[in-house]
N, C-alpha and C. Protein backbone atom coordinates (compact mmCIF):
# COMPACT_ATOMS: atom_id res chain seq x y z
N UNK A 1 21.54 -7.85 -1.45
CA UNK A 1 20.85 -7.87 -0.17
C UNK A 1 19.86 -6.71 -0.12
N UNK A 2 18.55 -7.04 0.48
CA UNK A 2 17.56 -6.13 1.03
C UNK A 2 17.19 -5.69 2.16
N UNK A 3 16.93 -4.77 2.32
CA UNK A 3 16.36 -4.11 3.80
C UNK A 3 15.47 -3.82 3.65
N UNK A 4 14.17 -3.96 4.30
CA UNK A 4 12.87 -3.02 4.60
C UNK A 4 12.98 -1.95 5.09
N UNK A 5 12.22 -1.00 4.58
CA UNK A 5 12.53 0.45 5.30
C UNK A 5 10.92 0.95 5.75
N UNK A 6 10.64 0.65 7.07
CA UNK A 6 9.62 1.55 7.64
C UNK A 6 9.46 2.17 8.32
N UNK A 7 8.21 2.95 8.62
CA UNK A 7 7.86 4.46 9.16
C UNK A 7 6.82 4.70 9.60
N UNK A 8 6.04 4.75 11.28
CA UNK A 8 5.13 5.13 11.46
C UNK A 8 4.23 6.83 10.96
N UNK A 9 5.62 7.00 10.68
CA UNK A 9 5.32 8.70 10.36
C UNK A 9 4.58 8.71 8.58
N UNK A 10 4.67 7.75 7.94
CA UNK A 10 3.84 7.37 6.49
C UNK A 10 2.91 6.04 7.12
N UNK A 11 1.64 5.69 6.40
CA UNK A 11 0.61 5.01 6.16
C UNK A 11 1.25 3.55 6.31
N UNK A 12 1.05 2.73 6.88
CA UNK A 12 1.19 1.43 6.89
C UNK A 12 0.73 1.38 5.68
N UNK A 13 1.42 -0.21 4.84
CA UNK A 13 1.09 -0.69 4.24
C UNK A 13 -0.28 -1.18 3.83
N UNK A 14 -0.97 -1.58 3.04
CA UNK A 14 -2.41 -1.52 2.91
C UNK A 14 -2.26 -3.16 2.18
N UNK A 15 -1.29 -3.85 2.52
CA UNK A 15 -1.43 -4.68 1.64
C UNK A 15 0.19 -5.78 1.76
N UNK A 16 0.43 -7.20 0.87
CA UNK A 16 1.37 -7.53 1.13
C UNK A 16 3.00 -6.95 0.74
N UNK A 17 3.04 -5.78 1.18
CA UNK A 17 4.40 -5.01 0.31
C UNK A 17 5.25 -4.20 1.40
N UNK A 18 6.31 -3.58 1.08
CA UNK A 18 6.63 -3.21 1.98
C UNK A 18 6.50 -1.61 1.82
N UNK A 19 6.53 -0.23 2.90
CA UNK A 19 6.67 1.20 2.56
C UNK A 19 7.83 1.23 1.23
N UNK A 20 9.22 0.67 2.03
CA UNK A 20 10.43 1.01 0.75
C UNK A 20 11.25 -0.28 1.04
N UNK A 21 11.97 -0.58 -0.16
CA UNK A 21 13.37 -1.42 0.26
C UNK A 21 14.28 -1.06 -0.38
N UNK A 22 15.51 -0.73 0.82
CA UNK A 22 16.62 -0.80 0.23
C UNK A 22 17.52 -1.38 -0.46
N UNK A 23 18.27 -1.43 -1.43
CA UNK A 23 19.18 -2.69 -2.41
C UNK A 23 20.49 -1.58 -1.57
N UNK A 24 20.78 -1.31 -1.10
CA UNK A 24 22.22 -0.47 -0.87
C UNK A 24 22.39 1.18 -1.58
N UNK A 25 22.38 0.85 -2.93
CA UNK A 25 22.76 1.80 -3.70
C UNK A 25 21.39 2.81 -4.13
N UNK A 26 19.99 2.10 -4.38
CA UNK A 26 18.99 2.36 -4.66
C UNK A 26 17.90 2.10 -3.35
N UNK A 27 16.29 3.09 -3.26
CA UNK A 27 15.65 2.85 -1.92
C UNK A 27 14.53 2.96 -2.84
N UNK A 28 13.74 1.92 -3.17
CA UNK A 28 12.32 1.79 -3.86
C UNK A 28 11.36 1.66 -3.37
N UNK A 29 10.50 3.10 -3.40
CA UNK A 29 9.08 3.50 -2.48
C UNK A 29 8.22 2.90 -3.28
N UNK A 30 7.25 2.01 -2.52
CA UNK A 30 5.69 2.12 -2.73
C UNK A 30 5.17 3.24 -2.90
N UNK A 31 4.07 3.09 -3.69
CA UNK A 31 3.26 4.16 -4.06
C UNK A 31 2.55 4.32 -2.69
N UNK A 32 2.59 6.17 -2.61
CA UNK A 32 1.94 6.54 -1.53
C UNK A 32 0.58 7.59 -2.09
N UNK A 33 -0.47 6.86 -1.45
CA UNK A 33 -1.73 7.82 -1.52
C UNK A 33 -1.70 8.92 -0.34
N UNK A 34 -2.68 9.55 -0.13
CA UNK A 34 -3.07 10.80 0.75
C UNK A 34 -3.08 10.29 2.32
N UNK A 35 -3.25 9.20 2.63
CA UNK A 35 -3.43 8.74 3.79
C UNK A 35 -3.00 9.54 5.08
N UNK A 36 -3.45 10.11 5.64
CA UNK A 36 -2.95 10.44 7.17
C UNK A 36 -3.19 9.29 7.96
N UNK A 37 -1.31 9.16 8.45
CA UNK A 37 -1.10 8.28 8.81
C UNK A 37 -1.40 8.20 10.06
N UNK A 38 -1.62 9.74 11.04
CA UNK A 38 -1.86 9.72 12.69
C UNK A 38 -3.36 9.03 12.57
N UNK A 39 -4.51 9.70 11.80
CA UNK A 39 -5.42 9.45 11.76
C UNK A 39 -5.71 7.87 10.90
N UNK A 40 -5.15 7.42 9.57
CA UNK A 40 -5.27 6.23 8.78
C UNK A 40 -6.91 6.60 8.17
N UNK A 41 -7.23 7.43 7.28
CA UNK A 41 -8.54 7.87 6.56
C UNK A 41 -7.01 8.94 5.57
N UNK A 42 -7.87 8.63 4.24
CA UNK A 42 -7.80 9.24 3.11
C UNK A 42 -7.78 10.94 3.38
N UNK A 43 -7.31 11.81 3.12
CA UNK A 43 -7.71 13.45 3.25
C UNK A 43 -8.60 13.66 2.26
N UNK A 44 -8.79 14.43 2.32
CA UNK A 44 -10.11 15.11 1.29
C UNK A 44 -9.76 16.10 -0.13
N UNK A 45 -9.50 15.77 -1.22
CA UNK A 45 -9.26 16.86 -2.40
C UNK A 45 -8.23 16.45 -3.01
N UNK A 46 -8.01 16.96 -3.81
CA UNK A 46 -7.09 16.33 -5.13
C UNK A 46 -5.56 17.38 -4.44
N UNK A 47 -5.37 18.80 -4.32
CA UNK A 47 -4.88 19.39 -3.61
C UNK A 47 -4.30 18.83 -2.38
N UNK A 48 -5.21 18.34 -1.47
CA UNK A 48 -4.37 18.38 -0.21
C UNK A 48 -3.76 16.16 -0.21
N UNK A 49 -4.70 16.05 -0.79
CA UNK A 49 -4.08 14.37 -1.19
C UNK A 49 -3.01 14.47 -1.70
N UNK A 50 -2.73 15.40 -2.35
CA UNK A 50 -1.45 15.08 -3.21
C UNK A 50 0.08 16.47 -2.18
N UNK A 51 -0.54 16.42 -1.48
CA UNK A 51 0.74 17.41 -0.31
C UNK A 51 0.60 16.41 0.65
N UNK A 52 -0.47 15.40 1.26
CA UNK A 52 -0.12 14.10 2.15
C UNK A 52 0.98 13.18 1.17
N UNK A 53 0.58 13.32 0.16
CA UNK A 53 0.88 11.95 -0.42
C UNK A 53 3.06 12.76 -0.10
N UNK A 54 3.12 13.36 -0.35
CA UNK A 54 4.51 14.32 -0.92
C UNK A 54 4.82 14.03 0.55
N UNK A 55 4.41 14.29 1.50
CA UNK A 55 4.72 14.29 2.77
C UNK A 55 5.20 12.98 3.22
N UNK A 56 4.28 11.82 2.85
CA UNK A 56 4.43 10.59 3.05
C UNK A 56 5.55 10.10 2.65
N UNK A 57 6.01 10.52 1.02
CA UNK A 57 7.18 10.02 1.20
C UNK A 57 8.13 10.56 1.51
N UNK A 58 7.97 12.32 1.97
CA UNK A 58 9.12 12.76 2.53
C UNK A 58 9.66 11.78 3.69
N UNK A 59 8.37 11.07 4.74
CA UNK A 59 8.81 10.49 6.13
C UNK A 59 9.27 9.46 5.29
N UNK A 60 8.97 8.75 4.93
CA UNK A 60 9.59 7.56 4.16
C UNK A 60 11.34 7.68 3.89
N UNK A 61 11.76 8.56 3.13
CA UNK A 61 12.99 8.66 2.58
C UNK A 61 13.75 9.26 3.78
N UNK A 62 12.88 10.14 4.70
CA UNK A 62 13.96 10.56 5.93
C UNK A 62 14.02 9.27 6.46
N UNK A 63 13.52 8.37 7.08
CA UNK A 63 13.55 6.96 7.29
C UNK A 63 14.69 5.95 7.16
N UNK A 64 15.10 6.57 5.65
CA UNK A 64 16.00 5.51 4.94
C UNK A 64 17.09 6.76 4.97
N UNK A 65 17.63 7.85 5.57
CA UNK A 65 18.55 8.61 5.74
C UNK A 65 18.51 9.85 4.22
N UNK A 66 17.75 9.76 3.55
CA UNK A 66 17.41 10.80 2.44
C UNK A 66 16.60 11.56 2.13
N UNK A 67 16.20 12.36 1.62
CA UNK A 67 15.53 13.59 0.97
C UNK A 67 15.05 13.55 -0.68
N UNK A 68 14.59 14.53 -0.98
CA UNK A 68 13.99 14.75 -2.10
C UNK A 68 15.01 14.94 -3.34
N UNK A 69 16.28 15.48 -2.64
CA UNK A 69 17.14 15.79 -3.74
C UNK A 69 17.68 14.33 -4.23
N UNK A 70 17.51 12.88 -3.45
CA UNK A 70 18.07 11.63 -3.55
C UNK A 70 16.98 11.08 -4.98
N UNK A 71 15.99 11.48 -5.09
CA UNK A 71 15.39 11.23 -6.30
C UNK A 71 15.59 10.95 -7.19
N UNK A 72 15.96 10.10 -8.17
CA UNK A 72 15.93 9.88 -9.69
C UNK A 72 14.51 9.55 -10.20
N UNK A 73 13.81 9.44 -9.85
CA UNK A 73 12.66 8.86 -10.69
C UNK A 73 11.45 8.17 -10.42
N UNK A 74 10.01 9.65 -10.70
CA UNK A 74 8.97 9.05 -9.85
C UNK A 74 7.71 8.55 -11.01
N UNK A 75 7.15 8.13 -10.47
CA UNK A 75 5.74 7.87 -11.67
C UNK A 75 4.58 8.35 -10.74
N UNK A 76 3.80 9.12 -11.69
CA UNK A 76 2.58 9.54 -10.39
C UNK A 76 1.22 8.95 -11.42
N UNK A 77 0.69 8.37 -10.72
CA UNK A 77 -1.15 7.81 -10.92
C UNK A 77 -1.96 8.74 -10.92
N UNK A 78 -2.97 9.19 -11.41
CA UNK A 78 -3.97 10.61 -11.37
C UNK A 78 -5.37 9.45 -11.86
N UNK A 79 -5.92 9.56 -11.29
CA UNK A 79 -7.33 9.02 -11.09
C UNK A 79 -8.26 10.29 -12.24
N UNK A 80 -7.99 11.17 -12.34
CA UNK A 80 -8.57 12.14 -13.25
C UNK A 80 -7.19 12.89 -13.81
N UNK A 81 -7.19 13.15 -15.41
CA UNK A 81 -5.70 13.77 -15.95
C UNK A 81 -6.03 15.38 -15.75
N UNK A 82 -7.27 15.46 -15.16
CA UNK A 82 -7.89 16.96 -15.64
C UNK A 82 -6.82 17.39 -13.91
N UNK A 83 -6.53 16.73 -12.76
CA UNK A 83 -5.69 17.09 -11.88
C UNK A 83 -4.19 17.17 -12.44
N UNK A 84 -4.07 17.06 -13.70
CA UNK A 84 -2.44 17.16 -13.84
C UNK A 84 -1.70 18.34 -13.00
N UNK A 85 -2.13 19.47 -13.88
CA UNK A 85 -1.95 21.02 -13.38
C UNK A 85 -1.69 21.13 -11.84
N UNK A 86 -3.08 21.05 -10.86
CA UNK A 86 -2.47 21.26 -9.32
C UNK A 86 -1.70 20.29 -8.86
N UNK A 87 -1.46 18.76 -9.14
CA UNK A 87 -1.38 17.96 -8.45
C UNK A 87 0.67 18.48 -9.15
N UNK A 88 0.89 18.51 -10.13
CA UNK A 88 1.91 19.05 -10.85
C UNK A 88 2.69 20.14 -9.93
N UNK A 89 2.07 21.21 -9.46
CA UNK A 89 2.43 21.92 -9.19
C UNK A 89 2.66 22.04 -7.45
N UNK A 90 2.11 21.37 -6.81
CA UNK A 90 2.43 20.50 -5.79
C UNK A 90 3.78 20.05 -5.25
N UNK A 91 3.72 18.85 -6.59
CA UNK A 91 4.88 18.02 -6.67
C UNK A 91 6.35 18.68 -6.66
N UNK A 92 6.24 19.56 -7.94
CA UNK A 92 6.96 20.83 -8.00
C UNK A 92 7.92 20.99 -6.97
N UNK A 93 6.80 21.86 -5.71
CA UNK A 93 7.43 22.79 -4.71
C UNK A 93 8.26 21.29 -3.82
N UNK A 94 8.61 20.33 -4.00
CA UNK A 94 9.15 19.44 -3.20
C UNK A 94 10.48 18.88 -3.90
N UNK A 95 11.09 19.62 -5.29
CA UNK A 95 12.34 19.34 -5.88
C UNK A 95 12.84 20.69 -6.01
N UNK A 96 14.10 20.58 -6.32
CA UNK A 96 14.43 21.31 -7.01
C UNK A 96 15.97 20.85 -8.10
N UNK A 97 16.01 21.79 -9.29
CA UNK A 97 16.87 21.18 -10.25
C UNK A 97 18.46 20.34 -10.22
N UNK A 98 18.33 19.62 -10.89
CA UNK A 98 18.00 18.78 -11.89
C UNK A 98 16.74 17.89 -11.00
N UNK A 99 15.57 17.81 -11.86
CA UNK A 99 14.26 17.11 -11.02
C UNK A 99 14.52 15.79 -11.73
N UNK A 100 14.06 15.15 -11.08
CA UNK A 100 13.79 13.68 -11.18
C UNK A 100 13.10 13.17 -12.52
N UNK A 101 13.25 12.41 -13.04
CA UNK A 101 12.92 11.85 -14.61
C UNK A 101 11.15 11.75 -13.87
N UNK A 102 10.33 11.54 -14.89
CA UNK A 102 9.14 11.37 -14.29
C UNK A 102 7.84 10.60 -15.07
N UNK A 103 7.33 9.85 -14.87
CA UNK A 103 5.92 9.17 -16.02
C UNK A 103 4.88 9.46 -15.10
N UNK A 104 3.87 10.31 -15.48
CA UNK A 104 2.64 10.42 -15.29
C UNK A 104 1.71 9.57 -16.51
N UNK A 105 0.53 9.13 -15.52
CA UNK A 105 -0.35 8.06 -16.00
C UNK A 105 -1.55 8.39 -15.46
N UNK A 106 -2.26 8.21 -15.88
CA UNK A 106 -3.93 8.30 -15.71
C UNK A 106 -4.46 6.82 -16.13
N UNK A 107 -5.30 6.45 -14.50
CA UNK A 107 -5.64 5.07 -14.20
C UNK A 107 -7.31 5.19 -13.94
N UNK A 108 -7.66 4.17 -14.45
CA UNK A 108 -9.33 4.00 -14.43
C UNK A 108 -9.84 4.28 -12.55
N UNK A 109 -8.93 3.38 -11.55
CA UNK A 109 -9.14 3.92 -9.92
C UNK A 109 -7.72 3.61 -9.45
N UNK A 110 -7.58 3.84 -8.03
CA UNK A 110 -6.73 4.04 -7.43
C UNK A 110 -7.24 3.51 -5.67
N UNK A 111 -6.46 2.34 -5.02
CA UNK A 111 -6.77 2.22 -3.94
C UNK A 111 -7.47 3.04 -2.80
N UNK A 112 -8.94 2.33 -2.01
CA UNK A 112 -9.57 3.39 -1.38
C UNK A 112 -10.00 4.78 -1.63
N UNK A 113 -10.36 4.74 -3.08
CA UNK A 113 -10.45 5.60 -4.05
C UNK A 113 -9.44 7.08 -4.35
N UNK A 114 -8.59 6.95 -3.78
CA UNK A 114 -7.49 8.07 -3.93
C UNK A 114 -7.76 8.75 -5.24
N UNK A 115 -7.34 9.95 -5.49
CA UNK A 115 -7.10 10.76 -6.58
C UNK A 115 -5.65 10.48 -7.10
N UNK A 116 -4.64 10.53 -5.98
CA UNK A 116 -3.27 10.52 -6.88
C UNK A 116 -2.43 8.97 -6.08
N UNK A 117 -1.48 8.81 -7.08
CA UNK A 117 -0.58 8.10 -5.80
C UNK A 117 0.80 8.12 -6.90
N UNK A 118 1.75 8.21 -5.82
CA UNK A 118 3.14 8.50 -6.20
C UNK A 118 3.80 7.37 -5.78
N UNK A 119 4.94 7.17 -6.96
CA UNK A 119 5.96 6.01 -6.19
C UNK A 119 7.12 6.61 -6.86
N UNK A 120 8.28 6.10 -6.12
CA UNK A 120 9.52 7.03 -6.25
C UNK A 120 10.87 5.97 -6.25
N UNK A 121 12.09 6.38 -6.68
CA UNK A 121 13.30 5.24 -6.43
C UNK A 121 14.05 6.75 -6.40
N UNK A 122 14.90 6.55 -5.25
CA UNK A 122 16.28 7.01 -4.77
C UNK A 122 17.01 6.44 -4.84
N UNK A 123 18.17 7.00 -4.90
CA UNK A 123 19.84 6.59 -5.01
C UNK A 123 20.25 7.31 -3.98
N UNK A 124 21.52 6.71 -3.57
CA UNK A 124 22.41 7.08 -2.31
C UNK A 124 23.55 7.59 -3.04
């Protein structure tokens, strides 16, 4: 069984999918870009896109009753690899150890031209 899990406090969907769904045991986020969600416009910079984007799914996972430490495993998109470094170090300040398994990828674009976008799966 599935649950939808949404959140005015993260970006509506941009599309036919849902923010997250729950299976019970596991909560599988959509990839979240920079979006401010009060406003719904992109933020500006590779830097602060990628502390919306962290934010976004913080509201997301508080949503579904969890946190950052519920993490097993994110993949992040970089529209340029030359952002590894800040966008890295970002990400960083929002775990702490044992961190989450992780695949970074560098993609030709990224919806509404974003710089980064993150997607994540928690466990309960």
């Amino acid at each position: 069984m599935k649950k939808e899990i949404s959140t005015s406090k993260a970006p509506a969907a941009i599309g036919p999918y849902s923010q997250a769904i729950d299976t019970g045991d596991f909560v599988f986020l959509a990839g979240q870009i920079g979006i401010d969600p009060e406003k719904g416009e992109l933020v500006s910079g590779i830097e602060a896109q990628a502390r919306q984007v962290m934010e976004n799914i913080k509201a997301v996972l508080q949503e579904a009753g969890l946190g950052f430490e519920n993490v097993v495993k994110t993949t992040i998109y970089l529209a340029n690899m030359e952002d590894f470094g800040k966008v890295n170090e970002i990400y960083g300040s929002y775990f702490e150890k044992p961190y989450p398994a992780r695949s970074t990828v560098a993609v030709k674009s990224l919806p509404k031209g974003a710089l980064v976008e993150i997607e994540v799966i928690a466990k309960r």
